[in-house]
Protein backbone atom coordinates (compact mmCIF):
# COMPACT_ATOMS: atom_id res chain seq x y z
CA UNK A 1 -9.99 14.24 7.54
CA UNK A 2 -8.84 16.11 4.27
CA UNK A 3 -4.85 15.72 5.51
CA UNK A 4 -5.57 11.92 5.95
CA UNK A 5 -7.11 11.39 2.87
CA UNK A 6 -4.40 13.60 0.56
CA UNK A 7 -1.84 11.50 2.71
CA UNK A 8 -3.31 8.10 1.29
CA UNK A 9 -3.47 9.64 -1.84
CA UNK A 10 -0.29 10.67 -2.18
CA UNK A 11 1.56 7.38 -0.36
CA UNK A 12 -1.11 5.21 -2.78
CA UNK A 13 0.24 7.28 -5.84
CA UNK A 14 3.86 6.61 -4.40
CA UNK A 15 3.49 3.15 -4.36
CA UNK A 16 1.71 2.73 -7.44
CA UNK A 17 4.94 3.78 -9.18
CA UNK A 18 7.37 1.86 -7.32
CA UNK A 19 5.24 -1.08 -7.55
CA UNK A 20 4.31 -0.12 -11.48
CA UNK A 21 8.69 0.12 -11.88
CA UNK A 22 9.76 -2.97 -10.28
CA UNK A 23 6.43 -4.82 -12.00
CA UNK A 24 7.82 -3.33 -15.45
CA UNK A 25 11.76 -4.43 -14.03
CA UNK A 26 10.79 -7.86 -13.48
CA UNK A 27 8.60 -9.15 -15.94
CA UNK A 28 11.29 -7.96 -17.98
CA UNK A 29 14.82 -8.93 -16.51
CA UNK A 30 12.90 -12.69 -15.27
CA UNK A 31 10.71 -13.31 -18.42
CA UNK A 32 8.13 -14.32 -16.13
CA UNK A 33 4.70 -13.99 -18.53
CA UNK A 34 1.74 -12.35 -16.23
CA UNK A 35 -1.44 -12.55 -16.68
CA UNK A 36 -2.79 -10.03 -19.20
CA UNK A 37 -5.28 -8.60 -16.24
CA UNK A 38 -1.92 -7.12 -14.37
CA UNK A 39 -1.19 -4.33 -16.38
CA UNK A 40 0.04 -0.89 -15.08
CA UNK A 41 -3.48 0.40 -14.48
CA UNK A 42 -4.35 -2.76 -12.13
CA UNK A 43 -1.01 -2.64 -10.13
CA UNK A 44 -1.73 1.48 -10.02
CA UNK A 45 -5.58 0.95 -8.67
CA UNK A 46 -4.31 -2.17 -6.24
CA UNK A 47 -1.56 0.24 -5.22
CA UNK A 48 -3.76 3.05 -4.74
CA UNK A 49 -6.90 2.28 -3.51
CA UNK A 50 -5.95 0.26 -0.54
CA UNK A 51 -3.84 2.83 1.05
CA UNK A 52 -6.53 5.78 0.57
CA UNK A 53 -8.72 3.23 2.67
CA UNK A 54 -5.57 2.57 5.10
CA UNK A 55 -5.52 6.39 5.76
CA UNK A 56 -9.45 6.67 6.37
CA UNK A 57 -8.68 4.00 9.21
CA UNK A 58 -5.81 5.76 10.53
CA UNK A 59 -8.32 9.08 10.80
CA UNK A 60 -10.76 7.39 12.28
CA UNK A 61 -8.12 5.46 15.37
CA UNK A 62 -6.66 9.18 15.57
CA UNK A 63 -10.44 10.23 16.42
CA UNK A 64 -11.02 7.25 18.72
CA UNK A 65 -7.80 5.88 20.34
CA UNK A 66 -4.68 7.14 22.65
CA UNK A 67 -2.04 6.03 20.09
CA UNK A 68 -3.54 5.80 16.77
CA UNK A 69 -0.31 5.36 15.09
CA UNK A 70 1.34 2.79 17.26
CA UNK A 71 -2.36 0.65 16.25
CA UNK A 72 -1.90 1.75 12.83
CA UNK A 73 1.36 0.57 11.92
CA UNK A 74 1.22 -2.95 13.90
CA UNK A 75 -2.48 -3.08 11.84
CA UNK A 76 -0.50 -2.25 8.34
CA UNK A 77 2.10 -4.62 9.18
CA UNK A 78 -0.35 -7.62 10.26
CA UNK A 79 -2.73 -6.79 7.32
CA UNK A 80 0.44 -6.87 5.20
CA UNK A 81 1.36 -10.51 6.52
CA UNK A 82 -2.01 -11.70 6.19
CA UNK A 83 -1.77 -10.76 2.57
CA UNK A 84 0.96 -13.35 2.16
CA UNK A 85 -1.26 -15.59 3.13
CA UNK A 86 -2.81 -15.06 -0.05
CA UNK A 87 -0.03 -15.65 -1.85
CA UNK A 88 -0.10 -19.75 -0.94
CA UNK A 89 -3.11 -20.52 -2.98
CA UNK A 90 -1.97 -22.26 -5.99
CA UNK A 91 -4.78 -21.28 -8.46
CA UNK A 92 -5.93 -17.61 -9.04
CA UNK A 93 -9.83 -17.06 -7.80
CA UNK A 94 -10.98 -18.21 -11.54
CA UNK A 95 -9.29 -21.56 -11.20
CA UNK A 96 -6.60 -20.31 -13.92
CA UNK A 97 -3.32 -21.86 -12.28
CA UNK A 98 -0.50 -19.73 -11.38
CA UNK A 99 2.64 -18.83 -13.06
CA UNK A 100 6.02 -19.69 -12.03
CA UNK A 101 7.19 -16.97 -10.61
CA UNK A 102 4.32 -14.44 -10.46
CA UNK A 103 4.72 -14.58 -6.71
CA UNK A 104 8.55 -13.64 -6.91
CA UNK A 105 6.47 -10.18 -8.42
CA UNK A 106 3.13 -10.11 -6.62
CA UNK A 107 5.22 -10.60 -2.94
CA UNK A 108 7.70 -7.61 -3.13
CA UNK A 109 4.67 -5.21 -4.10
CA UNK A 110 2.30 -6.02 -1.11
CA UNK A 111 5.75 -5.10 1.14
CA UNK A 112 6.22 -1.78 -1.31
CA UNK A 113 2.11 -0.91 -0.23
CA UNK A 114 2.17 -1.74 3.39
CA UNK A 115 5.67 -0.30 4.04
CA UNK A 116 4.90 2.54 2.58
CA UNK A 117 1.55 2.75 4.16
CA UNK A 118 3.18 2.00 7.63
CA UNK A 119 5.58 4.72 7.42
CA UNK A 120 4.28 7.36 4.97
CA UNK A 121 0.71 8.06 6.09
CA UNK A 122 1.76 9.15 9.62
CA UNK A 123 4.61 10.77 8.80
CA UNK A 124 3.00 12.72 6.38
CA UNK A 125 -0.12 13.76 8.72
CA UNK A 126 2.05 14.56 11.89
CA UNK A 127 4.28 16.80 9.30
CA UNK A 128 1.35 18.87 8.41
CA UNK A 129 -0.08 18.64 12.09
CA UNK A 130 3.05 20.28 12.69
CA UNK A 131 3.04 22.61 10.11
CA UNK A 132 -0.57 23.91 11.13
CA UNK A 133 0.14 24.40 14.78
CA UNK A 134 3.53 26.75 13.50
CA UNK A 135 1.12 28.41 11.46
CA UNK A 136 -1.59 29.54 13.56
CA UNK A 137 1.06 30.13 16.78
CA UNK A 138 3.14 32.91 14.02
């Protein structure tokens, strides 16, 4: 479990600087005004913590299914579009009305977290899966 969970880790610390840079990039090149609450330590937790859970799933399909990552990824992806879904709603959960324009910033960073998710957490496990097995075979 311990490569799964430094894999999430380290793909949700990934993304919470690409997401933190292109929030940063543009707010300032658009002008668009966010709401106070989306600062760089909510965009690094939102970044982060969903991506540590992502990898606890993909451990636990690796202990229970045939192709764990195959059902991982199409999972990530799905979860990913759902999150668009979201994105519709014209008024945030405490009825304050959206910006114009906050989804031109909040879209682009789901697709940073679940691409990165998709691709990075596997990769990064089967790499040290890899690296183990040369290890104890030497």
């Amino acid at each position: 479990m311990k490569e799964y969970l430094i894999a999430g880790v380290v793909a949700g610390v990934l993304a919470a600087i690409i997401n933190n840079i292109y929030h940063l990039t543009y707010s300032g090149v658009t002008g668009v005004e966010v709401p106070q609450v989306i600062n760089v330590l909510t965009v690094s937790f939102a970044s982060l913590i969903p991506l540590v859970l992502a990898s606890l799933a993909y451990y636990f399909l690796a202990e229970n299914t045939k192709q764990p990552t195959v059902i991982f990824v199409i999972m990530t992806i799905f979860l990913t579009i759902c999150s668009m879904g979201m994105m519709a709603v014209p008024v945030f959960p405490n009825r304050d009305a959206v910006p114009e324009g906050f989804y031109g910033l909040a879209l682009p960073m789901h697709f940073i977290a679940g691409g990165i998710a998709a691709i990075f957490i596997p990769q990064y496990v089967a790499y040290r899966e890899n690296k183990l097995k040369v290890k104890e075979h030497a």
